[in-house]
N, C-alpha and C. Protein backbone atom coordinates (compact mmCIF):
# COMPACT_ATOMS: atom_id res chain seq x y z
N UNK A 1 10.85 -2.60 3.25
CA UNK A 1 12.22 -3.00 2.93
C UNK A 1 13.19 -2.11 3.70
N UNK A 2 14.19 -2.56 4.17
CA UNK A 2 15.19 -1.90 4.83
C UNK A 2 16.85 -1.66 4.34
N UNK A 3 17.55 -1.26 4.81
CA UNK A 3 19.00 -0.93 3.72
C UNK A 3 19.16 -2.78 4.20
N UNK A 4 19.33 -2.94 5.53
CA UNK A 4 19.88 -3.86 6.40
C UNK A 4 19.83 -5.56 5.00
N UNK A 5 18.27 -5.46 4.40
CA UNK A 5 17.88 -6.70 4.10
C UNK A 5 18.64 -6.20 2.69
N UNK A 6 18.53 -5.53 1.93
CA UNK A 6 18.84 -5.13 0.64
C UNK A 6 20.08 -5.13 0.36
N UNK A 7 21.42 -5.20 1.19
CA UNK A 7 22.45 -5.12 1.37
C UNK A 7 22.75 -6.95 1.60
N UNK A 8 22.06 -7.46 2.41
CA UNK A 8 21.39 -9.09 2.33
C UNK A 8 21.39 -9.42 1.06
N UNK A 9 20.15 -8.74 0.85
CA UNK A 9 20.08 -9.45 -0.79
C UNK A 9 20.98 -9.81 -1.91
N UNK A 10 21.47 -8.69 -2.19
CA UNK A 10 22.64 -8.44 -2.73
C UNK A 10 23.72 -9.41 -2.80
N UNK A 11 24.10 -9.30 -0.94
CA UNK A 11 25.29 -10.35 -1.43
C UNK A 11 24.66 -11.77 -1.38
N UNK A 12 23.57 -11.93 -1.50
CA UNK A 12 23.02 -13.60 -1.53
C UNK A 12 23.21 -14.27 -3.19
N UNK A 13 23.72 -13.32 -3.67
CA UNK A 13 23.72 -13.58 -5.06
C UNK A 13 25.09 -13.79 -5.02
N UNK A 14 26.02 -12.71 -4.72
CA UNK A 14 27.32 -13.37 -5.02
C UNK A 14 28.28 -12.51 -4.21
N UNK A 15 29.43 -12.66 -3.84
CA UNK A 15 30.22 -11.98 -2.48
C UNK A 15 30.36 -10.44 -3.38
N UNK A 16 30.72 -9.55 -2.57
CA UNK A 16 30.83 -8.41 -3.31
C UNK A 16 31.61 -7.04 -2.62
N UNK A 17 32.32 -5.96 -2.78
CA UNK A 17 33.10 -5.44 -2.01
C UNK A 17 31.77 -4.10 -1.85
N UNK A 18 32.17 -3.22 -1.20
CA UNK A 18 31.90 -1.81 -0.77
C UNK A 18 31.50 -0.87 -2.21
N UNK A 19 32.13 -1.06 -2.56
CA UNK A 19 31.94 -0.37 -4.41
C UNK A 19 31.39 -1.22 -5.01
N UNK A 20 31.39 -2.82 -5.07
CA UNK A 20 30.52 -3.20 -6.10
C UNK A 20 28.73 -2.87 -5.61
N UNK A 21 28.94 -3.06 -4.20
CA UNK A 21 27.48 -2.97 -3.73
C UNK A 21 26.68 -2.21 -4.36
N UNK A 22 28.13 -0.58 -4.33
CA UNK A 22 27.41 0.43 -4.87
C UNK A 22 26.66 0.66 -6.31
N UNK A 23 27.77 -0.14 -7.29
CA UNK A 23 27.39 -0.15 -8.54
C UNK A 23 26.10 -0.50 -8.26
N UNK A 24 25.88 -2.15 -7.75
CA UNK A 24 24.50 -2.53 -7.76
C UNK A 24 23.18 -1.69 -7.72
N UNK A 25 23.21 -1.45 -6.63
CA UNK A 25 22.24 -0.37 -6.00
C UNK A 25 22.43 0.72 -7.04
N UNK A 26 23.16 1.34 -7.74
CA UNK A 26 22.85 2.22 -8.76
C UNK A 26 22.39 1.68 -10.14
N UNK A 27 22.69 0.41 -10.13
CA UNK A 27 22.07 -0.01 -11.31
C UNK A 27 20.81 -1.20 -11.24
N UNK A 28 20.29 -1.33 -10.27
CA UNK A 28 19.06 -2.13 -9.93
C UNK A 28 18.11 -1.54 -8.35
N UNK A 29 18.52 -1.03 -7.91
CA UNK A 29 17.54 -0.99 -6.76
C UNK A 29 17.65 0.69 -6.31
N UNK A 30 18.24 2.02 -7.27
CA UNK A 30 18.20 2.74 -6.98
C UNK A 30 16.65 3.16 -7.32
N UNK A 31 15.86 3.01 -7.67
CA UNK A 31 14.24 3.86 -7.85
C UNK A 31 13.68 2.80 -7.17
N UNK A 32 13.70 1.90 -6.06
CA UNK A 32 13.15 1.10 -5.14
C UNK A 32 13.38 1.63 -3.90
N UNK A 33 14.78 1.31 -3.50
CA UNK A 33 15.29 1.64 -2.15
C UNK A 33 17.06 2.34 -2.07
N UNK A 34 16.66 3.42 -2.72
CA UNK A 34 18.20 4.78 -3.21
C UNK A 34 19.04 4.80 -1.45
N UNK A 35 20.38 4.49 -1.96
CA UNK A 35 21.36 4.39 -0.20
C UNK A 35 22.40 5.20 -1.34
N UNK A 36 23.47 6.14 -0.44
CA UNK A 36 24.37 6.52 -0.65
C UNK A 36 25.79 5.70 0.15
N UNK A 37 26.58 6.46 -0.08
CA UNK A 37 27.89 5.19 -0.07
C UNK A 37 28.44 5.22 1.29
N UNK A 38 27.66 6.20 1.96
CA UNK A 38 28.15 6.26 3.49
C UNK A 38 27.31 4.81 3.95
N UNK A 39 25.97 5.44 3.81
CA UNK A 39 25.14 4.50 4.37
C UNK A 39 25.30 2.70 4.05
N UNK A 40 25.82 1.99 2.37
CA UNK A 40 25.96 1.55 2.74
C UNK A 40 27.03 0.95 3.26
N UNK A 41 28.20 1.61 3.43
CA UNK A 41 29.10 1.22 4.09
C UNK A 41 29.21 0.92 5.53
N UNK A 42 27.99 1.74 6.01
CA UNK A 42 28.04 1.78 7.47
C UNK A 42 27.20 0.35 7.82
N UNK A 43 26.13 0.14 7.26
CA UNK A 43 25.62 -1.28 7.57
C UNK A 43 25.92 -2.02 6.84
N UNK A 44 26.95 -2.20 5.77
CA UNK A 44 28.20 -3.48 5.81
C UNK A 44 28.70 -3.85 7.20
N UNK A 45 29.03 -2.34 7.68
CA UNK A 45 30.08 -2.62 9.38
C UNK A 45 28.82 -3.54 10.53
N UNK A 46 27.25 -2.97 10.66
CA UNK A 46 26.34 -3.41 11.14
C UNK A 46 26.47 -4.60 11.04
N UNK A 47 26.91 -4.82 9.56
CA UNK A 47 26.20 -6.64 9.34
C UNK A 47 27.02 -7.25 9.91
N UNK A 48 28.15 -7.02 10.05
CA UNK A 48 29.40 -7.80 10.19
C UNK A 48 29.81 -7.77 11.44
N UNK A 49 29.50 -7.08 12.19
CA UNK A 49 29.71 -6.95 13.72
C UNK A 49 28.35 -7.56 14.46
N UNK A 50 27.28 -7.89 13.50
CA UNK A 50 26.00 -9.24 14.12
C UNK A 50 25.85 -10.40 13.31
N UNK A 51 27.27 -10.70 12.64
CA UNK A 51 27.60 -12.08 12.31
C UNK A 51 26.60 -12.23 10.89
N UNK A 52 25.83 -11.58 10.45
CA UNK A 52 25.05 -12.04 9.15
C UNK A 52 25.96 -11.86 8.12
N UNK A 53 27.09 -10.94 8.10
CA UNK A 53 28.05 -11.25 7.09
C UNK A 53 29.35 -11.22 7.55
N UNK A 54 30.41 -11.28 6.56
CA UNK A 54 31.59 -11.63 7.16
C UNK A 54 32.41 -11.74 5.69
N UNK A 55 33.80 -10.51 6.15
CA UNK A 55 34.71 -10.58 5.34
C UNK A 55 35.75 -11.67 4.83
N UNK A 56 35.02 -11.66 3.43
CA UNK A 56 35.57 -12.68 2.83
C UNK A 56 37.05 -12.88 1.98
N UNK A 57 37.50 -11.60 1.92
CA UNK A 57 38.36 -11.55 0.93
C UNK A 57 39.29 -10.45 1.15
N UNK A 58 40.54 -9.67 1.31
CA UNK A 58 41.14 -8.96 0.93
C UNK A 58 42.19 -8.53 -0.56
N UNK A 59 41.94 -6.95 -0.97
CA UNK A 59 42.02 -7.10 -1.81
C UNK A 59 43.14 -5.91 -1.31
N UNK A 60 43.75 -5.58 -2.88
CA UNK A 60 44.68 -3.94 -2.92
C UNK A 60 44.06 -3.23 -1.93
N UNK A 61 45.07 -2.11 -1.72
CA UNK A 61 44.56 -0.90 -0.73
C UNK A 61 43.77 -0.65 -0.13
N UNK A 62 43.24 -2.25 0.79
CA UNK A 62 42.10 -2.04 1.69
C UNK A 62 41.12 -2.63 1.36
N UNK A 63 41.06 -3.24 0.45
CA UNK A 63 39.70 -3.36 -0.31
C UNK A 63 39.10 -5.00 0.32
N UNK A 64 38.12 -4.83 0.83
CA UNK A 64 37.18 -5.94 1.20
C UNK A 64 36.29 -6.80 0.35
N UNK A 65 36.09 -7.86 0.31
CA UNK A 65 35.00 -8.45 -0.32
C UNK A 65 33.99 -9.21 0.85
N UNK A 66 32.98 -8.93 0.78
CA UNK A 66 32.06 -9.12 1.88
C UNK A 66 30.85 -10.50 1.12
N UNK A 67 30.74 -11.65 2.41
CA UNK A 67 30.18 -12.51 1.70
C UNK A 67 28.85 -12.34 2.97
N UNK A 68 27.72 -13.28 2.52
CA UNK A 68 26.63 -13.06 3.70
C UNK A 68 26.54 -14.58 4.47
N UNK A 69 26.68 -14.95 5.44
CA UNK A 69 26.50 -16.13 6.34
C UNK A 69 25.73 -16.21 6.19
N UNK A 70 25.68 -17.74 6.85
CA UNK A 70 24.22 -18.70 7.19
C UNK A 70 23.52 -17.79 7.93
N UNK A 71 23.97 -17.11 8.77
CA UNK A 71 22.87 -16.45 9.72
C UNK A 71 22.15 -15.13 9.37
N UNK A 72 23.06 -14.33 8.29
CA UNK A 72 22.35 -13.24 7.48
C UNK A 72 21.35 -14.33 5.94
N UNK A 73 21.55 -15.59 5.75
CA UNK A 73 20.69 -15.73 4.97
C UNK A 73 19.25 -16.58 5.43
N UNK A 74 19.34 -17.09 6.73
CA UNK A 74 18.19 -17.45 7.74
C UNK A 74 17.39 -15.76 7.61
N UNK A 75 18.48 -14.50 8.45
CA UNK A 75 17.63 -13.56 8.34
C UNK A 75 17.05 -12.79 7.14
N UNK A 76 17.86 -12.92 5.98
CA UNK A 76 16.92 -12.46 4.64
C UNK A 76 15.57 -13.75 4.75
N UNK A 77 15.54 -15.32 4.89
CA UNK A 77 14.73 -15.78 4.36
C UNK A 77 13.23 -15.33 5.16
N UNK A 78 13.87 -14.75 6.51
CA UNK A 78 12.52 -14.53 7.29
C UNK A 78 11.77 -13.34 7.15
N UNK A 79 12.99 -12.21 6.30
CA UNK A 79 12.10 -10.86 5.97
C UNK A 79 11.31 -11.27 4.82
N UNK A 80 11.83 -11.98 4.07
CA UNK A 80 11.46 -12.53 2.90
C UNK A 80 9.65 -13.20 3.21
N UNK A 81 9.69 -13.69 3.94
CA UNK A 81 8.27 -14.80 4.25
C UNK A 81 7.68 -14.56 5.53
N UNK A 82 8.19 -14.16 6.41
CA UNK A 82 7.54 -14.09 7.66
C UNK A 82 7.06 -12.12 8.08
N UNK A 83 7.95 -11.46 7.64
CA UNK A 83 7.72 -10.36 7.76
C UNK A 83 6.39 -9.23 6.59
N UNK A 84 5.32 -8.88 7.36
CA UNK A 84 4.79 -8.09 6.21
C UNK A 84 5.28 -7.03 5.62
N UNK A 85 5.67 -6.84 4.65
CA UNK A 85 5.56 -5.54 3.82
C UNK A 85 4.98 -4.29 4.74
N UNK A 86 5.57 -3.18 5.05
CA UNK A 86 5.16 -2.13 5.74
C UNK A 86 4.03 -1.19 4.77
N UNK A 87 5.20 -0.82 3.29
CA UNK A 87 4.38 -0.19 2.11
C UNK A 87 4.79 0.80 2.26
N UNK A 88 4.08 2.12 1.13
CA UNK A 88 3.94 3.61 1.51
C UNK A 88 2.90 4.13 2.46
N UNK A 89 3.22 4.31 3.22
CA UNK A 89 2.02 5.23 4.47
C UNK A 89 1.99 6.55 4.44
N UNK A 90 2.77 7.18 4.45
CA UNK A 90 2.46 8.32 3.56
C UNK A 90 2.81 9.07 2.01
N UNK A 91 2.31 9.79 1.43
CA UNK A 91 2.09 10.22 0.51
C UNK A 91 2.42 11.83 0.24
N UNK A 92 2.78 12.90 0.45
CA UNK A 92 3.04 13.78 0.40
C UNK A 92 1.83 14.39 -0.63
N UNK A 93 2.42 14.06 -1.92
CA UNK A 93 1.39 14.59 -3.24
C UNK A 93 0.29 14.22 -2.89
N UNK A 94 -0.02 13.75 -2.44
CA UNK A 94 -1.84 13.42 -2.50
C UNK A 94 -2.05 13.86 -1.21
N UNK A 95 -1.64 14.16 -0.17
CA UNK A 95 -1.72 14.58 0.88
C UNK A 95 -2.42 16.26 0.30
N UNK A 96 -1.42 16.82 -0.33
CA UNK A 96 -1.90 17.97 -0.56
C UNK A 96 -2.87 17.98 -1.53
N UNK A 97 -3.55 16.95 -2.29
CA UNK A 97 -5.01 16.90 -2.62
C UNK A 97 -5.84 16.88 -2.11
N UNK A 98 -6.14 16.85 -0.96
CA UNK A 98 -7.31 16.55 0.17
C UNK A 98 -7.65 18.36 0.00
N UNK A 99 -7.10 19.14 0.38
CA UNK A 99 -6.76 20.76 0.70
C UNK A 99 -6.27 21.40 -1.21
N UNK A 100 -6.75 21.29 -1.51
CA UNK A 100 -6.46 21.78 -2.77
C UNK A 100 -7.54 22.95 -3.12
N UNK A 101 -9.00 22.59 -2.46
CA UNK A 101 -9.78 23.67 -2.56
C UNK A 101 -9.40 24.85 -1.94
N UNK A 102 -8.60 25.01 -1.35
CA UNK A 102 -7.93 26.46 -0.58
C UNK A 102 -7.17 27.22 -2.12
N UNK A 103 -6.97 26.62 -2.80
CA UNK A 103 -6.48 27.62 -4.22
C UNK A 103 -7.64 27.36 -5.09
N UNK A 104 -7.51 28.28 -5.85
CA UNK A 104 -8.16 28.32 -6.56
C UNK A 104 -8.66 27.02 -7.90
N UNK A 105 -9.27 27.03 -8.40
CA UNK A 105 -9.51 25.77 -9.62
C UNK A 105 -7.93 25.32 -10.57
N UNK A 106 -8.17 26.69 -10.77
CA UNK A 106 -6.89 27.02 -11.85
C UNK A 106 -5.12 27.00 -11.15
N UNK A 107 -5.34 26.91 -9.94
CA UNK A 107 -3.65 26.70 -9.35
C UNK A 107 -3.52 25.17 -8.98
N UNK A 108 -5.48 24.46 -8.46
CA UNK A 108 -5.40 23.10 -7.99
C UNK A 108 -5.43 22.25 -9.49
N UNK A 109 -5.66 22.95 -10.80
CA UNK A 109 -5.50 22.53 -12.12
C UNK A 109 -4.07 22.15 -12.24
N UNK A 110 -3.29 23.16 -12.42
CA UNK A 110 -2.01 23.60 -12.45
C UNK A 110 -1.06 22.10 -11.63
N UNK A 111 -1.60 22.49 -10.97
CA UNK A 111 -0.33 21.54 -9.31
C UNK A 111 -0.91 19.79 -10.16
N UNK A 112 -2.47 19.39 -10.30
CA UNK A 112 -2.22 18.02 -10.70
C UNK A 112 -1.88 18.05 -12.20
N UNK A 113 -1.98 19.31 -12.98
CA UNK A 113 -0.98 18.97 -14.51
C UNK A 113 0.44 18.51 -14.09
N UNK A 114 1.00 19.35 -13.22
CA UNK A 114 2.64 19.36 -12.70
C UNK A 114 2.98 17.68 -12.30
N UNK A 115 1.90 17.08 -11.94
CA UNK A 115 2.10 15.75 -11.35
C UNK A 115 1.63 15.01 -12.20
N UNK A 116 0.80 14.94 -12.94
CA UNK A 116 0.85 14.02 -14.90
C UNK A 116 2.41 14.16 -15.18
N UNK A 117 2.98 15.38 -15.36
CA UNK A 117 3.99 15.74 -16.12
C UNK A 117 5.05 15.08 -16.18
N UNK A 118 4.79 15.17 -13.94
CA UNK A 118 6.22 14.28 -13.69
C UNK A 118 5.97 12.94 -13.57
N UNK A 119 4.55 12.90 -13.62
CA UNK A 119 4.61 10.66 -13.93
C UNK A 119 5.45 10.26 -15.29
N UNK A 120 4.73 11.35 -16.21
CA UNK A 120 5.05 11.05 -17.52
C UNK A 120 6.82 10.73 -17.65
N UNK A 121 7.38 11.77 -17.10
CA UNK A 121 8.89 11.57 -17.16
C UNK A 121 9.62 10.87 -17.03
N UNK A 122 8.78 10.56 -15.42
CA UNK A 122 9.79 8.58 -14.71
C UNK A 122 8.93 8.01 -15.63
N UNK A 123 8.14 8.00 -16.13
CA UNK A 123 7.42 6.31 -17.21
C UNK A 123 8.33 6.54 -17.80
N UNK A 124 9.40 7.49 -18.91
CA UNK A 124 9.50 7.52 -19.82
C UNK A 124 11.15 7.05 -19.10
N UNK A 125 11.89 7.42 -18.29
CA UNK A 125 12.90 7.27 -17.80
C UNK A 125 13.11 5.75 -17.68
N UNK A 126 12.37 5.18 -17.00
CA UNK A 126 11.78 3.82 -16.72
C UNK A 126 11.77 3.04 -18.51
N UNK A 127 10.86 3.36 -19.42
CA UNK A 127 11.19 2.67 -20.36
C UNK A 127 12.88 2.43 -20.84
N UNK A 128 13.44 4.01 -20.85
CA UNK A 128 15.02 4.20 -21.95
C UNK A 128 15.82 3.20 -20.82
N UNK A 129 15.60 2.88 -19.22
CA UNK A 129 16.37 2.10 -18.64
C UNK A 129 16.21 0.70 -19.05
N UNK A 130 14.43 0.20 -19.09
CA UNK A 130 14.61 -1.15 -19.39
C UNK A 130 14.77 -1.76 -20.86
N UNK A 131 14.97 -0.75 -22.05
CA UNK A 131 15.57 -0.91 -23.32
C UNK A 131 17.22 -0.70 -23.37
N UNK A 132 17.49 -0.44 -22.33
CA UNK A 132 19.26 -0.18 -22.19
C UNK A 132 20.21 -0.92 -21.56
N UNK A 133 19.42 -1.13 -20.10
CA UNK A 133 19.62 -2.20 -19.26
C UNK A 133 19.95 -3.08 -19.55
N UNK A 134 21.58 -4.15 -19.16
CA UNK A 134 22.05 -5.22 -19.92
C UNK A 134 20.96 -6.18 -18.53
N UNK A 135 19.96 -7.21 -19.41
CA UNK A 135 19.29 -8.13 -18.72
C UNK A 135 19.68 -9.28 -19.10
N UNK A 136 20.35 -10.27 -17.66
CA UNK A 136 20.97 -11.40 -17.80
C UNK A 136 19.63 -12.32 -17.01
N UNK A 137 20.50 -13.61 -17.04
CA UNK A 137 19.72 -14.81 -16.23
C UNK A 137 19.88 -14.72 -14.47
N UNK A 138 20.88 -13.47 -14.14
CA UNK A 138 20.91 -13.48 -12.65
C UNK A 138 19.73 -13.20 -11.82
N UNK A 139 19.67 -13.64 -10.89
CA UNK A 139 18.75 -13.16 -9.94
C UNK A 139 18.28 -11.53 -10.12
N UNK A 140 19.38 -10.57 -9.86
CA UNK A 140 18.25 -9.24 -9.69
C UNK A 140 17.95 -8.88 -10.96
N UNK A 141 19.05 -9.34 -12.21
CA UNK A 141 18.13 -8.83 -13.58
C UNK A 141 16.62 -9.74 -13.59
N UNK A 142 16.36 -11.20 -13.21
CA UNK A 142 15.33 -11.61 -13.50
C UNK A 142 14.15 -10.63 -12.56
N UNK A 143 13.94 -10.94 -11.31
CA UNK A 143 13.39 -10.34 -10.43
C UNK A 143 12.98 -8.86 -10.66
N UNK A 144 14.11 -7.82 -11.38
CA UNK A 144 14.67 -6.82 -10.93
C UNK A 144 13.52 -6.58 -12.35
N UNK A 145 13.29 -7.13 -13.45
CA UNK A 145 12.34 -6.59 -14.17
C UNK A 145 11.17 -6.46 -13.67
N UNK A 146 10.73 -7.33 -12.68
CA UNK A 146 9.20 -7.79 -12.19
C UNK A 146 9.09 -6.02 -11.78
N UNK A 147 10.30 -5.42 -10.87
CA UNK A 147 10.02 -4.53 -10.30
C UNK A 147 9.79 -3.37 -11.45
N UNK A 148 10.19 -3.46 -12.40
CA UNK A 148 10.90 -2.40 -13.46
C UNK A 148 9.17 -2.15 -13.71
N UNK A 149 8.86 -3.95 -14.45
CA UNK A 149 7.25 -3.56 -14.70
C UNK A 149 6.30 -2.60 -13.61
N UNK A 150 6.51 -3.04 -12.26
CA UNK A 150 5.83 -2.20 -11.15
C UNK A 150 5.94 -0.51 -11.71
N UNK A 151 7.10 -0.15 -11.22
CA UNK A 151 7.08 1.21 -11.90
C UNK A 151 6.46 1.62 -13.34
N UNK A 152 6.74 0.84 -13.97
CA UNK A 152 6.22 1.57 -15.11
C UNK A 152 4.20 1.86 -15.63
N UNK A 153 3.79 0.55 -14.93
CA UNK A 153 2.44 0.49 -14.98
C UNK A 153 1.80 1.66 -13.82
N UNK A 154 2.65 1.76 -12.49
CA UNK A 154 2.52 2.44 -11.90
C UNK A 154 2.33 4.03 -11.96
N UNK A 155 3.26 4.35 -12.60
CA UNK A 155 4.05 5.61 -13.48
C UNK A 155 3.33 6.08 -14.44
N UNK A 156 2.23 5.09 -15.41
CA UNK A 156 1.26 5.16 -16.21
C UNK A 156 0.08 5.60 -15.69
N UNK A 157 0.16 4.92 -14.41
CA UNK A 157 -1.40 4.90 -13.63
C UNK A 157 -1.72 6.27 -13.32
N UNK A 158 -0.25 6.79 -12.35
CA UNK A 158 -0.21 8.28 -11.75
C UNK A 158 -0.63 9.21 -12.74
N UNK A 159 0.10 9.33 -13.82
CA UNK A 159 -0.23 9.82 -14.98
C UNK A 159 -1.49 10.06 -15.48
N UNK A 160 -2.17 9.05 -15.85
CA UNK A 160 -3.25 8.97 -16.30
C UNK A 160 -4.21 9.57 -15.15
N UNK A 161 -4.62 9.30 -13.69
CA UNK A 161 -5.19 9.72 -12.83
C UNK A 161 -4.65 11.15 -12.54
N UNK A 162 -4.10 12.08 -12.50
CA UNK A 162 -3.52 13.14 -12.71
C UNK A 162 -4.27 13.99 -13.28
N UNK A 163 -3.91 13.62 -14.80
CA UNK A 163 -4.90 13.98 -15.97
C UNK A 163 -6.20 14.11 -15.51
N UNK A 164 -6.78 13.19 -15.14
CA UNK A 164 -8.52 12.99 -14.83
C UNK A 164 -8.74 14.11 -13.87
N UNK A 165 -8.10 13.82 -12.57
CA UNK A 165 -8.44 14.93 -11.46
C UNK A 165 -8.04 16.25 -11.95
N UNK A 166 -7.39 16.57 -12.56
CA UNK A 166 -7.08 17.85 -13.35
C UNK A 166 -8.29 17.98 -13.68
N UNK A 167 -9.05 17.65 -14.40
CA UNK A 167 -10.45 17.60 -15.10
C UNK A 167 -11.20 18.17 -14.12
N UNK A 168 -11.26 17.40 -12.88
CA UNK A 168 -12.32 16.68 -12.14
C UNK A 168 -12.64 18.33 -11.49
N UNK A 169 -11.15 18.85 -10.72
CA UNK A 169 -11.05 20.15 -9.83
C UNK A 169 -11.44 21.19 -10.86
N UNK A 170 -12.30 21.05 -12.37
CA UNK A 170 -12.78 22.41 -12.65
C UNK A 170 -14.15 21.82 -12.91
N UNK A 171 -14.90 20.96 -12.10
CA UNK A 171 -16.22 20.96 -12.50
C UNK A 171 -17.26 21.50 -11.68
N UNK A 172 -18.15 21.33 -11.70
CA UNK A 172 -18.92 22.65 -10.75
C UNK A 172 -18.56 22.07 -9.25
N UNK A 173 -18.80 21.02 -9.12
CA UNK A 173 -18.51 20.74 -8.08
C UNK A 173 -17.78 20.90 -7.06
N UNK A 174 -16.22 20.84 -7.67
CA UNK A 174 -15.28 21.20 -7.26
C UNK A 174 -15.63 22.74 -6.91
N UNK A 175 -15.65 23.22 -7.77
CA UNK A 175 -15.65 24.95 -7.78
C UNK A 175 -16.36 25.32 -6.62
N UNK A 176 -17.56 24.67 -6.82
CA UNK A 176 -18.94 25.10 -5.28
C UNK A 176 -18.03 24.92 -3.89
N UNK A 177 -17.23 23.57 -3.75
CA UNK A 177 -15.88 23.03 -2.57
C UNK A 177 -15.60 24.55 -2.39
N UNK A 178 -14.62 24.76 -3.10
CA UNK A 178 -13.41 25.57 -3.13
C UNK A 178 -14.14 26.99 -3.11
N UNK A 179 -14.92 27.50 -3.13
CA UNK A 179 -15.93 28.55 -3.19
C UNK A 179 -16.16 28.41 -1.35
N UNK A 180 -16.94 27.60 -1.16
CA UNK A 180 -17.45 27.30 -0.22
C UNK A 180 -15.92 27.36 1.21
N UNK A 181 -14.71 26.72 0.49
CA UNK A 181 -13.73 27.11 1.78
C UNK A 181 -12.75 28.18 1.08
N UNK A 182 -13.03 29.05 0.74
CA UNK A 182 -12.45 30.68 0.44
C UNK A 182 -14.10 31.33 1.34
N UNK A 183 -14.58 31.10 1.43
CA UNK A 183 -15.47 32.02 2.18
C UNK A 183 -15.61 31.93 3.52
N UNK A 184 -15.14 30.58 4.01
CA UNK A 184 -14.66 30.20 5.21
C UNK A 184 -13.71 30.84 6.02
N UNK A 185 -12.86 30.62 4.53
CA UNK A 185 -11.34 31.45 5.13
C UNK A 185 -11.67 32.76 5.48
N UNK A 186 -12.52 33.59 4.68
CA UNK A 186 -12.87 35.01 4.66
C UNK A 186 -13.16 35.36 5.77
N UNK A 187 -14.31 34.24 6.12
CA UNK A 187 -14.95 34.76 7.68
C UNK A 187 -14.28 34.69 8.59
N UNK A 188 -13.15 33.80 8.96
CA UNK A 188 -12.07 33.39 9.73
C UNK A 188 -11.32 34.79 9.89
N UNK A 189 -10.50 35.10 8.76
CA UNK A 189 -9.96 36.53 8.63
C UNK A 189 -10.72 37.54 8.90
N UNK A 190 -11.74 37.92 8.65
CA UNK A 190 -12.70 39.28 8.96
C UNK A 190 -12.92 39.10 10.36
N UNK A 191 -13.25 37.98 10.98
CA UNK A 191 -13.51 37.77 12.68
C UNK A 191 -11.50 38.01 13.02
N UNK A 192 -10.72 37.82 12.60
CA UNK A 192 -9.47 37.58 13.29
C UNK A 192 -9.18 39.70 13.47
N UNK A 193 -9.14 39.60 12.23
CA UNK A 193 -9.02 41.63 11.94
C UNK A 193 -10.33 41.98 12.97
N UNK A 194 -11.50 41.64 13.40
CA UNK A 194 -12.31 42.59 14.28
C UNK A 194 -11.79 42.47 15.75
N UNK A 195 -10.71 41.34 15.94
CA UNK A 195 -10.65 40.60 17.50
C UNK A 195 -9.30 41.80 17.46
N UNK A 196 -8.32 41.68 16.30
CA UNK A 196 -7.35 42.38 16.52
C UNK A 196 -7.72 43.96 17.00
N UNK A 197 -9.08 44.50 16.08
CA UNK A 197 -9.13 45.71 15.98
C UNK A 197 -9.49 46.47 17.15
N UNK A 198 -10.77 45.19 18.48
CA UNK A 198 -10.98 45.71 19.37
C UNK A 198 -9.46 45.55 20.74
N UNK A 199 -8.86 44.63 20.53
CA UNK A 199 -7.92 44.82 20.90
C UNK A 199 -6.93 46.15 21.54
N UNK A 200 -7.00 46.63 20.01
CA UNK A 200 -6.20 47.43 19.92
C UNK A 200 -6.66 48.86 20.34
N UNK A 201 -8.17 49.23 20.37
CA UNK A 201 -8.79 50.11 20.85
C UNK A 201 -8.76 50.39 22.48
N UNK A 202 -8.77 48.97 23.26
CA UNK A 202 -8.52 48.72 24.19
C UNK A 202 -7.20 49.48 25.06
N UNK A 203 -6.63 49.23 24.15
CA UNK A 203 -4.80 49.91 24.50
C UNK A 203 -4.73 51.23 24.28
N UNK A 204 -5.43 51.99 24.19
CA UNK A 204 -5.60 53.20 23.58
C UNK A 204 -6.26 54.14 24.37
């Protein structure tokens, strides 16, 4: 997903100014695809200077209402159906699970409790929004739950798998890993200190 299509989306529902956008996006698509008010102001100007939208309205002190053309809603229908989904490709947190045996049991314990903790939080954030959340018959409230559910089952999942591998990094197994690359490291360091040491004899 891109700001470009999401800013699309948006106004395919109904014309909308610079600030309402914003409301939107803070109240439906900020834990999907989060834009600040520069950004989307700046590809409002994008859209509108490649004809997919076009100012519809003037209001008080400047104020625009921006509607989306035929030609920005040809191009939502084609991100929509013709374009694949890119996804997450990377991962940060789990990135640093691969390498977790470089600490110890008890710090690679620690780091996936820290990440239960914080699934637990957005699940729980995620519920108080969709019990609060005024849900109408519009487009992004209907839709906009499908996504709500995503997160939250999601948010459960992390959670729960968290928990487990927490488990998992104190069983022997793990331990023998993480044993096995601390002694690695050791030898690495003891050869690095003998290269330094003849080195330095050298100069002497």
């Amino acid at each position: 997903m891109s700001l470009r299509h999401a800013v699309l989306g948006l106004l395919a529902e109904s014309p909308a100014s610079g600030y309402d956008l914003m409301k939107l996006f803070n109240a439906s698509l900020a834990n999907v695809w989060p834009a600040t008010q520069s950004q989307v102001y700046g590809e409002l100007t994008k859209l509108t200077t490649a004809g997919l939208v076009e100012v519809a309205a003037h209001g008080a002190r400047g104020r625009k209402e921006y509607a989306i053309t035929e030609d920005g809603l040809t191009e939502l229908r084609h991100w929509l159906t013709d374009v694949e989904p890119s996804g997450p490709q990377r991962h940060d947190g789990l990135l640093r699970v691969f390498f977790l045996g470089i600490v110890t049991p008890l710090e690679a314990q620690t780091y996936l409790l820290h990440q239960a903790e914080r699934a637990a939080r957005n699940h729980a954030a995620l519920e108080h929004l969709e019990k609060t959340a005024t849900w109408d018959e519009e487009m992004i409230s209907v839709y906009g739950r499908l996504t709500m559910e995503y997160g939250l089952r999601l948010s459960a999942a992390e959670e729960e798998w968290a928990r487990w591998a927490a488990e998992e990094v104190t069983s022997a197994k793990a331990r023998k890993a993480s044993a096995l690359a601390q002694e690695q490291h050791k030898g690495l360091t003891k050869g690095q200190d003998k290269k330094q040491g003849k080195e330095q004899d050298n100069t002497e």
